[in-house]
PDB file of N, CA and C in Angstrom:
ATOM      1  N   UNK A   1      92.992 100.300  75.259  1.00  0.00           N
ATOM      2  CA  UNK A   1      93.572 100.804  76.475  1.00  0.00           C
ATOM      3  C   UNK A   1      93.770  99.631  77.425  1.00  0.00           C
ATOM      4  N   UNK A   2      95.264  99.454  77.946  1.00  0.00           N
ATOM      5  CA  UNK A   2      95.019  98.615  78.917  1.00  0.00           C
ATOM      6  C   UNK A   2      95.283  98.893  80.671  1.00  0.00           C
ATOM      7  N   UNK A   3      94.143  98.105  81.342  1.00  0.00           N
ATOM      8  CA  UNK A   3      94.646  98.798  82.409  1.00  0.00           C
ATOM      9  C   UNK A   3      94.932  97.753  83.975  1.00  0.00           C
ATOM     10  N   UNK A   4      95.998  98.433  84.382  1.00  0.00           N
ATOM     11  CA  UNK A   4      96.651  97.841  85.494  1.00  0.00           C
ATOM     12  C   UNK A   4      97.114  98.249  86.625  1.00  0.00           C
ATOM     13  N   UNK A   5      96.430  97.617  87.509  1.00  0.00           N
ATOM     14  CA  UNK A   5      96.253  98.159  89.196  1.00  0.00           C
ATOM     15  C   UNK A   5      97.529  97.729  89.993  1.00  0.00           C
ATOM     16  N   UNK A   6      98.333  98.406  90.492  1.00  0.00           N
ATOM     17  CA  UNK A   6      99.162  98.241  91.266  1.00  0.00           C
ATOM     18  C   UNK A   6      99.158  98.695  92.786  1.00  0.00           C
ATOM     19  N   UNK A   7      99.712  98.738  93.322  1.00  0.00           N
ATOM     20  CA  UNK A   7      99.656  99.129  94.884  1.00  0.00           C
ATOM     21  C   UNK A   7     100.714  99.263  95.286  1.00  0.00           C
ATOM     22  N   UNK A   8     100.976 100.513  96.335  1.00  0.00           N
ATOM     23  CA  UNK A   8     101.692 101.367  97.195  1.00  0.00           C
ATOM     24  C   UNK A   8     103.330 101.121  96.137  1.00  0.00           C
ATOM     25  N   UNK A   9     104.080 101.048  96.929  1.00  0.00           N
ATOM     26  CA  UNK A   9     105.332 101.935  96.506  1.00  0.00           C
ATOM     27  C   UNK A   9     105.363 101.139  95.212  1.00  0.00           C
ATOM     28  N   UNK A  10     105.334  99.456  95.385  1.00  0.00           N
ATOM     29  CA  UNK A  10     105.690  98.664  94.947  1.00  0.00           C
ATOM     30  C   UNK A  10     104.779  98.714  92.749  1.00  0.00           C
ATOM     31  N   UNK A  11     103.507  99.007  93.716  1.00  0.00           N
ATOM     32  CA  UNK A  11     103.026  98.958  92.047  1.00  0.00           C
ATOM     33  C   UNK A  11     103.620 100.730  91.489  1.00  0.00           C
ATOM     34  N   UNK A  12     103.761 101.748  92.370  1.00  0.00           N
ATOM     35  CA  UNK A  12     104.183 102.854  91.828  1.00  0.00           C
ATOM     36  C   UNK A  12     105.602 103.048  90.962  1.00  0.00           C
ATOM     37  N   UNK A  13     107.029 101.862  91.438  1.00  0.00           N
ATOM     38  CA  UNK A  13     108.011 102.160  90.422  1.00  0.00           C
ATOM     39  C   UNK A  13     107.728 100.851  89.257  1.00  0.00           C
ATOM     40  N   UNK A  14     106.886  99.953  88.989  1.00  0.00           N
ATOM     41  CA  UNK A  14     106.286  99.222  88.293  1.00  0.00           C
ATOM     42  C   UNK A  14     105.678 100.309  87.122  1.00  0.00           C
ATOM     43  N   UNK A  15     104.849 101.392  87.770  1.00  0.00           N
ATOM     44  CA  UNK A  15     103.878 102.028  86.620  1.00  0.00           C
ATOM     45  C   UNK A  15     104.578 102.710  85.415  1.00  0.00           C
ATOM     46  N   UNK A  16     104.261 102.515  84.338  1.00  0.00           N
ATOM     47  CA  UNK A  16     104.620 103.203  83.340  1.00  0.00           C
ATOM     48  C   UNK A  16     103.572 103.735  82.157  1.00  0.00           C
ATOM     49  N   UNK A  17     103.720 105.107  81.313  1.00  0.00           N
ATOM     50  CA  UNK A  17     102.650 105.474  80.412  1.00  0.00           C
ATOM     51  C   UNK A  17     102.326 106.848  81.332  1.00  0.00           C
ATOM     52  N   UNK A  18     100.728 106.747  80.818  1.00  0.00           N
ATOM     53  CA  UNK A  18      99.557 107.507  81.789  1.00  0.00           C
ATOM     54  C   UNK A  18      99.324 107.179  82.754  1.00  0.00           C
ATOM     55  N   UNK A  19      99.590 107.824  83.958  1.00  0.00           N
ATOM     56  CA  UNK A  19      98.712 106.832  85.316  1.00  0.00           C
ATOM     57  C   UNK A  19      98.231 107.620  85.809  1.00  0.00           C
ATOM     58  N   UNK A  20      97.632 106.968  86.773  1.00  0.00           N
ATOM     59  CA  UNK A  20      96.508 107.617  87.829  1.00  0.00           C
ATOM     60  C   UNK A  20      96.587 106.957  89.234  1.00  0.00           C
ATOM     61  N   UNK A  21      96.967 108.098  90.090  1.00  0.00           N
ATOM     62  CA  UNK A  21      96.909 107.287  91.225  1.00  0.00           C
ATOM     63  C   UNK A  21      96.301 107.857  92.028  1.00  0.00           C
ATOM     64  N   UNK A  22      95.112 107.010  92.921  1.00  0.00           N
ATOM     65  CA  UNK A  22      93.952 106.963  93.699  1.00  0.00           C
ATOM     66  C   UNK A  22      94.934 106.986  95.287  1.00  0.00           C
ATOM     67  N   UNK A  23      94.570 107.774  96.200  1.00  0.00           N
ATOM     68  CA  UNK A  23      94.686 107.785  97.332  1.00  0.00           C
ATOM     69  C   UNK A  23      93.617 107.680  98.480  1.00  0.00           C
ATOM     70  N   UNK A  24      93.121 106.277  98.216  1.00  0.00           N
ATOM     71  CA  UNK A  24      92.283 106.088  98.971  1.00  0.00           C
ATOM     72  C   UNK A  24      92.579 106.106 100.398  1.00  0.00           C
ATOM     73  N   UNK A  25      93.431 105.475 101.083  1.00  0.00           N
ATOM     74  CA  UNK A  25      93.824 105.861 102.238  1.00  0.00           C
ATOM     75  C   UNK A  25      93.538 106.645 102.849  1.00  0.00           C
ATOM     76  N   UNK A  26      94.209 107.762 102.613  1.00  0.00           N
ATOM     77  CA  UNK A  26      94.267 109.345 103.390  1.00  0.00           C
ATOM     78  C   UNK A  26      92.892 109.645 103.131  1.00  0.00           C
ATOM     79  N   UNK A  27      92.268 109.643 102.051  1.00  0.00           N
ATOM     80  CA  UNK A  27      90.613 109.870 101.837  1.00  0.00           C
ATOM     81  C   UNK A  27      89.951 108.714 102.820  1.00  0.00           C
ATOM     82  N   UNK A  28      89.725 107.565 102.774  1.00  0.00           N
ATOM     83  CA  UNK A  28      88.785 107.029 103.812  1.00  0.00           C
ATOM     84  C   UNK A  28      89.534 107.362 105.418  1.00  0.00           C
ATOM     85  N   UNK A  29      91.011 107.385 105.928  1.00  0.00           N
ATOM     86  CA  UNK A  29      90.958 107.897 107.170  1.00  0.00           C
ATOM     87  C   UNK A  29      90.455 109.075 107.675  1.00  0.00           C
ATOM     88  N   UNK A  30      90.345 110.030 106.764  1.00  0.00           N
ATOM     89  CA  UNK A  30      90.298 111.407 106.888  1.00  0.00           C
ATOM     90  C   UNK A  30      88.723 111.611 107.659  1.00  0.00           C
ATOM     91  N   UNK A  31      88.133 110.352 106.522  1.00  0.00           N
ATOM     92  CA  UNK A  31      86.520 110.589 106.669  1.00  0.00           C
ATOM     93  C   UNK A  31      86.107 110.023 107.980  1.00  0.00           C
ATOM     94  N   UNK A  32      86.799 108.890 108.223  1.00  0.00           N
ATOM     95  CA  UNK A  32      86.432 108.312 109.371  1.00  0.00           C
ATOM     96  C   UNK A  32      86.967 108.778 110.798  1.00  0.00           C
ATOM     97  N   UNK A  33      87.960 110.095 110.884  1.00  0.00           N
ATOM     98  CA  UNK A  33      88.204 110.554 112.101  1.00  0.00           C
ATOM     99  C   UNK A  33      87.297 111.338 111.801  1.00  0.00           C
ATOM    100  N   UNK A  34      87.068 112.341 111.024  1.00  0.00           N
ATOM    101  CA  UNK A  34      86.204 113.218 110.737  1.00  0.00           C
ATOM    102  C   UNK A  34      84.512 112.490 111.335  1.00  0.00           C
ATOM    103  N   UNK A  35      84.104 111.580 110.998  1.00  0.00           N
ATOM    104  CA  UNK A  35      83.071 111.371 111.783  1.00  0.00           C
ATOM    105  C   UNK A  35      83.195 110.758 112.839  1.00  0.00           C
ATOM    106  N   UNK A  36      84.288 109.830 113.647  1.00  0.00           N
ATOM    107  CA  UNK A  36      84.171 109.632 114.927  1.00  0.00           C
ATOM    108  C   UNK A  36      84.591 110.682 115.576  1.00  0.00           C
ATOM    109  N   UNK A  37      84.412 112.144 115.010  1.00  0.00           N
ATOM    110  CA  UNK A  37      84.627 112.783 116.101  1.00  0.00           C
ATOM    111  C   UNK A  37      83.844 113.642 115.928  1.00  0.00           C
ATOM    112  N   UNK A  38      82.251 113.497 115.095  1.00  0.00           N
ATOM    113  CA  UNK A  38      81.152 113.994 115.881  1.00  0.00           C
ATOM    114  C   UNK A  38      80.442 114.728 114.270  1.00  0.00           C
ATOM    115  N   UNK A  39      81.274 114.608 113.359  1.00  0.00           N
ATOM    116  CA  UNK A  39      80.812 115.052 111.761  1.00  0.00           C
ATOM    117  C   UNK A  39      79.356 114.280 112.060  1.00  0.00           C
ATOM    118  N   UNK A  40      78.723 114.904 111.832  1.00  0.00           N
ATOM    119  CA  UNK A  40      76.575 114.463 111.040  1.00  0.00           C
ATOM    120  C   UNK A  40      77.157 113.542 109.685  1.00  0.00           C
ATOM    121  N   UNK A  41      78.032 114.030 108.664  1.00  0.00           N
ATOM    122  CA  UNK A  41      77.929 113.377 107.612  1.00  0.00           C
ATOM    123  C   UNK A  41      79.144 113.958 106.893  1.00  0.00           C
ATOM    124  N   UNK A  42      79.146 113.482 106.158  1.00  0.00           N
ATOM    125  CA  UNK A  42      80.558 113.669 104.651  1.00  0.00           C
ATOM    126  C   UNK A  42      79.961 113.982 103.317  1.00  0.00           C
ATOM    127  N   UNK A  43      79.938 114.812 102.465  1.00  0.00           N
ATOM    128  CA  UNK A  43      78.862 114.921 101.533  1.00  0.00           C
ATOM    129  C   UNK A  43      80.565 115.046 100.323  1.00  0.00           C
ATOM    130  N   UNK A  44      80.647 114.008  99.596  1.00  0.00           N
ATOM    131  CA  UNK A  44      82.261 114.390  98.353  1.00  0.00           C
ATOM    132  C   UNK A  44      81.052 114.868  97.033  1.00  0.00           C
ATOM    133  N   UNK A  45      82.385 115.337  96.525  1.00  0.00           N
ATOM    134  CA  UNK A  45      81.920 116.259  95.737  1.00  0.00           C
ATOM    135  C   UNK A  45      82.938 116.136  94.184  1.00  0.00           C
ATOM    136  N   UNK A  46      82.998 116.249  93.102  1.00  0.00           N
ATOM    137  CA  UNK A  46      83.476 116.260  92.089  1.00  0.00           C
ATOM    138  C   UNK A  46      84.496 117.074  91.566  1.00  0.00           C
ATOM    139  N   UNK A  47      84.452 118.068  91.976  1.00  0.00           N
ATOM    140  CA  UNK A  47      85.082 119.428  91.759  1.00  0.00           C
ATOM    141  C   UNK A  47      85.688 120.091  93.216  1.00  0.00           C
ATOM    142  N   UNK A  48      86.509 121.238  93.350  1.00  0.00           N
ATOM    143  CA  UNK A  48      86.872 122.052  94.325  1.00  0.00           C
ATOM    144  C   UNK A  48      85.716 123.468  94.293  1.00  0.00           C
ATOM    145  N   UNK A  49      85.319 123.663  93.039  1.00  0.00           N
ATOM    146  CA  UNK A  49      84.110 124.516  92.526  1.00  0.00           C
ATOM    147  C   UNK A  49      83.059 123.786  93.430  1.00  0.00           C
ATOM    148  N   UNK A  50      82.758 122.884  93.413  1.00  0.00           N
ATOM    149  CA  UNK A  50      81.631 122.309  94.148  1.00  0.00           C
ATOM    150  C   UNK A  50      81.332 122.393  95.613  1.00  0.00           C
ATOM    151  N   UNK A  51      82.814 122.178  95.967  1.00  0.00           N
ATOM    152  CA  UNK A  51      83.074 122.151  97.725  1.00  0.00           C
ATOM    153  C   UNK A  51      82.531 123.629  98.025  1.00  0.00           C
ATOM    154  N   UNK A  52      83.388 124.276  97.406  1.00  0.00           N
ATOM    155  CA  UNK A  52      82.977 125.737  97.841  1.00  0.00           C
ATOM    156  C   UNK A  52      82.095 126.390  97.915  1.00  0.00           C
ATOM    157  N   UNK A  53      80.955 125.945  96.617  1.00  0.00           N
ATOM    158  CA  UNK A  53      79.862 126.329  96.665  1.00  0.00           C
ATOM    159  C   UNK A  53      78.805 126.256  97.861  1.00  0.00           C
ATOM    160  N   UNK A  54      78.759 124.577  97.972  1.00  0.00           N
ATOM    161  CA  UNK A  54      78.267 124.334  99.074  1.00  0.00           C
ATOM    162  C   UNK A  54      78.520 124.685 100.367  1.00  0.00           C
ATOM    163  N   UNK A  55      79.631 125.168 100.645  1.00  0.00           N
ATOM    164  CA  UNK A  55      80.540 126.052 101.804  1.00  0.00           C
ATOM    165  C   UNK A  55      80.092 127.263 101.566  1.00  0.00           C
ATOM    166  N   UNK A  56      79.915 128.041 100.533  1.00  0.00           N
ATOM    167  CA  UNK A  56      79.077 129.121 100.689  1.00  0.00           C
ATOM    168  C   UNK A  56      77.508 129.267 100.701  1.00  0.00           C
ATOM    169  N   UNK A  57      76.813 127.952 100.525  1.00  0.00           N
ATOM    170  CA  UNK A  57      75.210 128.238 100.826  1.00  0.00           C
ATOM    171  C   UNK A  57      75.136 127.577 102.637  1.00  0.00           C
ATOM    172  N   UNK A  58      76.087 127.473 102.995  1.00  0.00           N
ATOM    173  CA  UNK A  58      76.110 126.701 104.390  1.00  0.00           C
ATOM    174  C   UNK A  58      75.674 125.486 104.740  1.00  0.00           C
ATOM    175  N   UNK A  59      76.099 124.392 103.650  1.00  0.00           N
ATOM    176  CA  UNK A  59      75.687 123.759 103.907  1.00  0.00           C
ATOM    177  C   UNK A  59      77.146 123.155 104.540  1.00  0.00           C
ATOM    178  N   UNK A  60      76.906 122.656 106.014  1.00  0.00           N
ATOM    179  CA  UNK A  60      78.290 122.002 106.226  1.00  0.00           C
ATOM    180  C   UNK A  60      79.078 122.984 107.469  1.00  0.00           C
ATOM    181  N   UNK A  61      80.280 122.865 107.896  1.00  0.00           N
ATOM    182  CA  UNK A  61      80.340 123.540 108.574  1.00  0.00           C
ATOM    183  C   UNK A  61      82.585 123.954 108.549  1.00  0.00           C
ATOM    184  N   UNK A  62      82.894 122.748 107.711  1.00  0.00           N
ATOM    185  CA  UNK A  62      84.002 122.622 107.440  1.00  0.00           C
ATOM    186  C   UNK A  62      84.015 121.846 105.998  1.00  0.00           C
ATOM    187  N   UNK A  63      84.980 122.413 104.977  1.00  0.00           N
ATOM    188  CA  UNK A  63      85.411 121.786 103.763  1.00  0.00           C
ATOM    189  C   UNK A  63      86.724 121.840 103.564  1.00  0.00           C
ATOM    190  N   UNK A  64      86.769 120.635 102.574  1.00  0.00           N
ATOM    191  CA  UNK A  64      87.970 120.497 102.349  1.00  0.00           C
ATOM    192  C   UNK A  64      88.329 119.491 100.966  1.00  0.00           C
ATOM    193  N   UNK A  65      89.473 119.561 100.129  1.00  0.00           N
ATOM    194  CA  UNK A  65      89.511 119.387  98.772  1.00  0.00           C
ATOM    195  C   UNK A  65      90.801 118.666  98.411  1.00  0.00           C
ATOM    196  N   UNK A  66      90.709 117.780  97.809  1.00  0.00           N
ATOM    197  CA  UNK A  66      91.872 117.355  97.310  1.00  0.00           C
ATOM    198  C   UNK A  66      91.863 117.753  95.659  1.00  0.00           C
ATOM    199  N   UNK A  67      93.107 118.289  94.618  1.00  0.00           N
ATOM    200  CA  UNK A  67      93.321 118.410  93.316  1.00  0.00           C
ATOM    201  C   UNK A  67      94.129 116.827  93.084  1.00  0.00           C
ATOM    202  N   UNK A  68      93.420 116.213  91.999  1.00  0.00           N
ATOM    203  CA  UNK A  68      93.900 115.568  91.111  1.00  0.00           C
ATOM    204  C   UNK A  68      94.728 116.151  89.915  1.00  0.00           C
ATOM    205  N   UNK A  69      95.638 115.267  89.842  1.00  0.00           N
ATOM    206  CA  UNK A  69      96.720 115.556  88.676  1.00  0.00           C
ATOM    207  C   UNK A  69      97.133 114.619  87.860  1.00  0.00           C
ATOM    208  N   UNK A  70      97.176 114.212  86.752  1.00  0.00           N
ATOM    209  CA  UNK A  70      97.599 113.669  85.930  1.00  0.00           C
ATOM    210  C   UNK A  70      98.662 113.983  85.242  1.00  0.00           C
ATOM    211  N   UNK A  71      99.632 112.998  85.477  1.00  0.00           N
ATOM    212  CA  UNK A  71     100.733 113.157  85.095  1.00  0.00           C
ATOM    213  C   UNK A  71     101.748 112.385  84.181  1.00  0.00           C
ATOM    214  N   UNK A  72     101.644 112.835  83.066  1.00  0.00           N
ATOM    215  CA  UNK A  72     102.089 111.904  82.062  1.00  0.00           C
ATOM    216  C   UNK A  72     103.576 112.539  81.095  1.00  0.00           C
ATOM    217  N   UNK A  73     104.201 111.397  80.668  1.00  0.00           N
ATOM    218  CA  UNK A  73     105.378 111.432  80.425  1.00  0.00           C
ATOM    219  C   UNK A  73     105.941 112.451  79.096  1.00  0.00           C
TER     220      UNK A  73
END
């Protein structure tokens, strides 16, 4: 398997095969308005099954989920 990291638009019409693309961005801003504006903490989670769970034993007070997709040719 070989593998190769590209970035924003530029590595995206570059990619070809299987890819995977990480949106770190929007995930670390998200987290960091989310706690400068008063979040205790950020607890990520693996699953959307997971978020919820924990949203239903109360732990937390707001959730929220991103789906990954893989998308291949």
């Amino acid at each position: 398997m070989d593998i190769w990291i590209g970035s924003l638009l530029d590595g995206a019409e570059q990619a070809t095969g299987s890819v995977a693309i990480i949106d770190v961005f929007r995930a670390f801003t998200t987290a960091a308005v989310a706690l400068a504006n008063g979040a205790s903490k950020i607890v990520m989670v693996g699953t959307v099954e997971e978020a919820l769970a924990l949203r239903d034993a109360g732990i937390g007070q707001i959730g929220f989920a991103r789906r990954a997709r893989l998308v291949t040719p």
